[in-house]
Protein backbone atom coordinates (compact mmCIF):
# COMPACT_ATOMS: atom_id res chain seq x y z
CA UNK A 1 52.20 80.52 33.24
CA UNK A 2 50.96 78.50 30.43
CA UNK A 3 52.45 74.86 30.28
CA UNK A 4 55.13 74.52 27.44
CA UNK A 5 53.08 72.68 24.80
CA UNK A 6 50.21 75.23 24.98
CA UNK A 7 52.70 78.17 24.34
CA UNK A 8 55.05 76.09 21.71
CA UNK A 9 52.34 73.83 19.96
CA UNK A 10 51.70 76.89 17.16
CA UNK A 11 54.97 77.39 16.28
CA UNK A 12 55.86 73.62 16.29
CA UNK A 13 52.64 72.33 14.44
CA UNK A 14 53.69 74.95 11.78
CA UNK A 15 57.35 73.92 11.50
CA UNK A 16 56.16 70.42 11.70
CA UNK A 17 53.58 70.79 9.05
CA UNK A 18 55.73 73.12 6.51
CA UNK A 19 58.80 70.96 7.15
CA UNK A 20 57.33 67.49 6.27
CA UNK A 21 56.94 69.00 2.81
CA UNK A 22 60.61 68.32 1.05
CA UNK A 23 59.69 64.69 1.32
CA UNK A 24 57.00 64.98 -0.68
CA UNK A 25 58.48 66.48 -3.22
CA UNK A 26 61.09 64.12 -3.92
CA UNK A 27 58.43 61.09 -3.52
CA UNK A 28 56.57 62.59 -6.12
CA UNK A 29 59.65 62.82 -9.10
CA UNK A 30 59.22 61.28 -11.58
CA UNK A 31 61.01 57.71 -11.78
CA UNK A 32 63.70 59.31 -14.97
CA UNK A 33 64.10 62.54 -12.96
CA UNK A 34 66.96 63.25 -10.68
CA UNK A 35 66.44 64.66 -7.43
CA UNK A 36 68.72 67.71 -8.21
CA UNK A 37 66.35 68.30 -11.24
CA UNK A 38 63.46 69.77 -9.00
CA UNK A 39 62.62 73.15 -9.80
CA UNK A 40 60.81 73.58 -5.84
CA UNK A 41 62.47 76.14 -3.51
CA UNK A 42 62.80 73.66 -0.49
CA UNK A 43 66.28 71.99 -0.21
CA UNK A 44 66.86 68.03 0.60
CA UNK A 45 69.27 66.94 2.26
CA UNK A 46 72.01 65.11 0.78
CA UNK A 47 71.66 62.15 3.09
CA UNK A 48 68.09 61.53 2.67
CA UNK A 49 68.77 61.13 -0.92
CA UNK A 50 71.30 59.07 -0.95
CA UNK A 51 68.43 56.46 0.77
CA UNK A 52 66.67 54.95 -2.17
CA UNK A 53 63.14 53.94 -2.17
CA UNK A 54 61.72 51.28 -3.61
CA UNK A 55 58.53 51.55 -6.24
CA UNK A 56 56.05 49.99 -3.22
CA UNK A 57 57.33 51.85 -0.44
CA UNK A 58 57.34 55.26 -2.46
CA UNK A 59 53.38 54.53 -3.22
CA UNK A 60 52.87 54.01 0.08
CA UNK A 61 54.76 57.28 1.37
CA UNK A 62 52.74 58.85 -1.32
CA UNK A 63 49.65 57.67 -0.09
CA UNK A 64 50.43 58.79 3.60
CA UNK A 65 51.48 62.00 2.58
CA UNK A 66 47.90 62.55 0.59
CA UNK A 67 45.94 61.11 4.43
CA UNK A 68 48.20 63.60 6.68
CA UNK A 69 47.45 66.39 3.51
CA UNK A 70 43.83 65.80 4.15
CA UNK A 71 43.87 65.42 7.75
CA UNK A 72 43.29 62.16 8.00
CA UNK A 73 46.32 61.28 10.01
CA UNK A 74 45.26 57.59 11.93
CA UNK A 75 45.51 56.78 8.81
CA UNK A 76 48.80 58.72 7.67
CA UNK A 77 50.14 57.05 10.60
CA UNK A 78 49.09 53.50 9.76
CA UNK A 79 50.48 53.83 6.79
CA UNK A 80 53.66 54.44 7.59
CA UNK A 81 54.22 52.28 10.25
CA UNK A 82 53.15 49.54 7.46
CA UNK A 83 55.62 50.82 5.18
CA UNK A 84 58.60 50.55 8.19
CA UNK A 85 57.56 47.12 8.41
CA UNK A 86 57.31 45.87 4.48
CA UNK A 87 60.02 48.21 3.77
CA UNK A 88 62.81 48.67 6.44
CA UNK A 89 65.09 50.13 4.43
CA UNK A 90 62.72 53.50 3.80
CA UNK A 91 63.13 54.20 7.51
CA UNK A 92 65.17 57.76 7.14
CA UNK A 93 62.49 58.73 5.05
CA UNK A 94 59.53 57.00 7.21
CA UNK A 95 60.32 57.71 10.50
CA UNK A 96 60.65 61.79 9.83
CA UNK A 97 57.36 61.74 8.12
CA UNK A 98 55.33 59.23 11.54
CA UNK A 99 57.14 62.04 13.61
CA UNK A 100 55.61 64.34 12.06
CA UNK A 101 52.21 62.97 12.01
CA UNK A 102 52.90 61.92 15.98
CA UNK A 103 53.36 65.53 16.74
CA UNK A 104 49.97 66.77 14.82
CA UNK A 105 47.82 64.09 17.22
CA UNK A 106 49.86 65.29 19.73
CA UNK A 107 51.65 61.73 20.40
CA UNK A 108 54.76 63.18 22.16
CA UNK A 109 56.72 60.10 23.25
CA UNK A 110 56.18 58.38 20.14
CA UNK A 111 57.27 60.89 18.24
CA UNK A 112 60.60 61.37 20.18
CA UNK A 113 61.05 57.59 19.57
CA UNK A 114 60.20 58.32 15.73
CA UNK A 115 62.14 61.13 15.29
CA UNK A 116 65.39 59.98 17.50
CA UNK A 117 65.59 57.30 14.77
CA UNK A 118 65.01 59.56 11.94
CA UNK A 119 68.12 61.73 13.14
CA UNK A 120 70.23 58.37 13.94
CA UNK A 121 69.94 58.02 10.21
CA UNK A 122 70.15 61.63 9.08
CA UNK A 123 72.13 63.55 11.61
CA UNK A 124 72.84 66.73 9.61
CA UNK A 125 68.85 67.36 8.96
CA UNK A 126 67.97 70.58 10.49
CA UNK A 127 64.50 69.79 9.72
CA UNK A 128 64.24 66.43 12.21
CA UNK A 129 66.43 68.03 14.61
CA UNK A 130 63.63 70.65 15.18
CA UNK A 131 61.07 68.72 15.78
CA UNK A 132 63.03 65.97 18.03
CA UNK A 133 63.34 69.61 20.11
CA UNK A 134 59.87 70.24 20.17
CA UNK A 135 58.85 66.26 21.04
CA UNK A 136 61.45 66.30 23.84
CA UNK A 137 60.31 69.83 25.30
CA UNK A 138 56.88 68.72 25.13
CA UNK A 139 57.76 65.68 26.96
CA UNK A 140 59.36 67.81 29.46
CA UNK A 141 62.65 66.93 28.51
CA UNK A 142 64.27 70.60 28.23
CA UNK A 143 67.70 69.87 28.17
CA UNK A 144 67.83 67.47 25.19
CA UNK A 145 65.57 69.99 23.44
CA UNK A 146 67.68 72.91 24.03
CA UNK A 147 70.66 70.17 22.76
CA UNK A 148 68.48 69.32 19.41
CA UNK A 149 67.38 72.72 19.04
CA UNK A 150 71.17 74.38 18.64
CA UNK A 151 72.26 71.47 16.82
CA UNK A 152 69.38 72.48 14.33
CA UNK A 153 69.96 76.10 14.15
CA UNK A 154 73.97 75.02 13.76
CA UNK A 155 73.01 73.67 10.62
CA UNK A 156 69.96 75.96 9.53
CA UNK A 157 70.80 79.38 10.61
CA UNK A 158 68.50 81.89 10.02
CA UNK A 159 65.64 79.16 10.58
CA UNK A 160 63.38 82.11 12.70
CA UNK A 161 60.37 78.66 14.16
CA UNK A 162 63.16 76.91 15.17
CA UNK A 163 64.68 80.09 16.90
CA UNK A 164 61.35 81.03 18.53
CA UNK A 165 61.10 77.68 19.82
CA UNK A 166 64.68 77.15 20.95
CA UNK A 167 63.35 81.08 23.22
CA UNK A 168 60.55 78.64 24.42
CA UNK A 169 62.30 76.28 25.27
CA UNK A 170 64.72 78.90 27.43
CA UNK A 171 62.23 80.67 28.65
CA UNK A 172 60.58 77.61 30.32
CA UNK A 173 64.32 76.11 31.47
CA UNK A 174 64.73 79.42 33.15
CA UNK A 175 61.52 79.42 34.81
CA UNK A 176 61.34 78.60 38.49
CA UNK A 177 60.60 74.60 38.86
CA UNK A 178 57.05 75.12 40.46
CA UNK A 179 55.97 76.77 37.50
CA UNK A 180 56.99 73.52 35.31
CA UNK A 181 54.37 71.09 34.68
């Protein structure tokens, strides 16, 4: 059998990479626009904007979110670790976006570390609670992904990744230990 991050890391990169979006669209609003003014499909959560941003540390998102968008995420990454430490109070927004970017360079434990925080400050985001799941199950932590996983789905239903990731994650917990790696 195939270890758990070679059968997952498709689905996951993909819910990873389509779910880091809704940030972006709310960085990029116009200062005199109001977040519940956006004509996108993608939802925000309530939380998240209810955690202002500040002029510098929304360039700066901006600017990671245009590296990750063209691949270039050392630098995505750099940049948001600077703007965590110039601008600690844009951490629910920061830390979901450097777990994201930790889980497309396949940095597992730093994204659990990342994204742990980013659902301390936004527990009822479906969205972070999906990929903590996929950065603990690829850190072979099965239990607390299963945990995240249903605590995701509990808030985002018919949410089919996270679903066929949450069966990953199963399947592999209900494998026989010697086939774990």
């Amino acid at each position: 059998m195939q270890p758990f991050h070679t059968v997952a890391l498709a689905i996951t990169l993909a819910l990873a990479v389509a779910q880091g979006q809704p940030a972006r669209h709310v960085i990029d609003l116009p200062d005199s626009q109001l977040p519940g003014e956006t004509s996108t499909a993608q939802t925000i959560s309530a939380d998240l904007l209810r955690q202002p941003l500040s002029r510098k540390a929304k360039q700066i998102l901006q600017k990671a979110q245009q590296a990750a968008d063209a691949g270039d995420h050392s630098l995505a990454i750099g940049l948001l670790e600077t703007a965590l430490m110039k601008y600690p109070e844009s951490a629910a927004w920061t830390q979901s976006m450097l777990g994201v970017e930790y889980l497309k360079t396949r940095q597992f434990a730093a994204a659990v570390t990342s994204l742990e925080q980013a659902v301390q400050l936004l527990p009822r985001d479906a969205v972070d609670l999906s990929n903590l799941g996929f950065a603990l199950a690829s850190t072979g932590q099965y239990d607390r992904a299963e945990r995240e996983l249903r605590r995701s789905l509990a808030l985002d239903h018919g949410n089919l990744k996270t679903q066929q990731l949450l069966d990953a994650v199963l399947a592999n917990i209900l494998q026989p230990p010697e086939h774990h790696n």
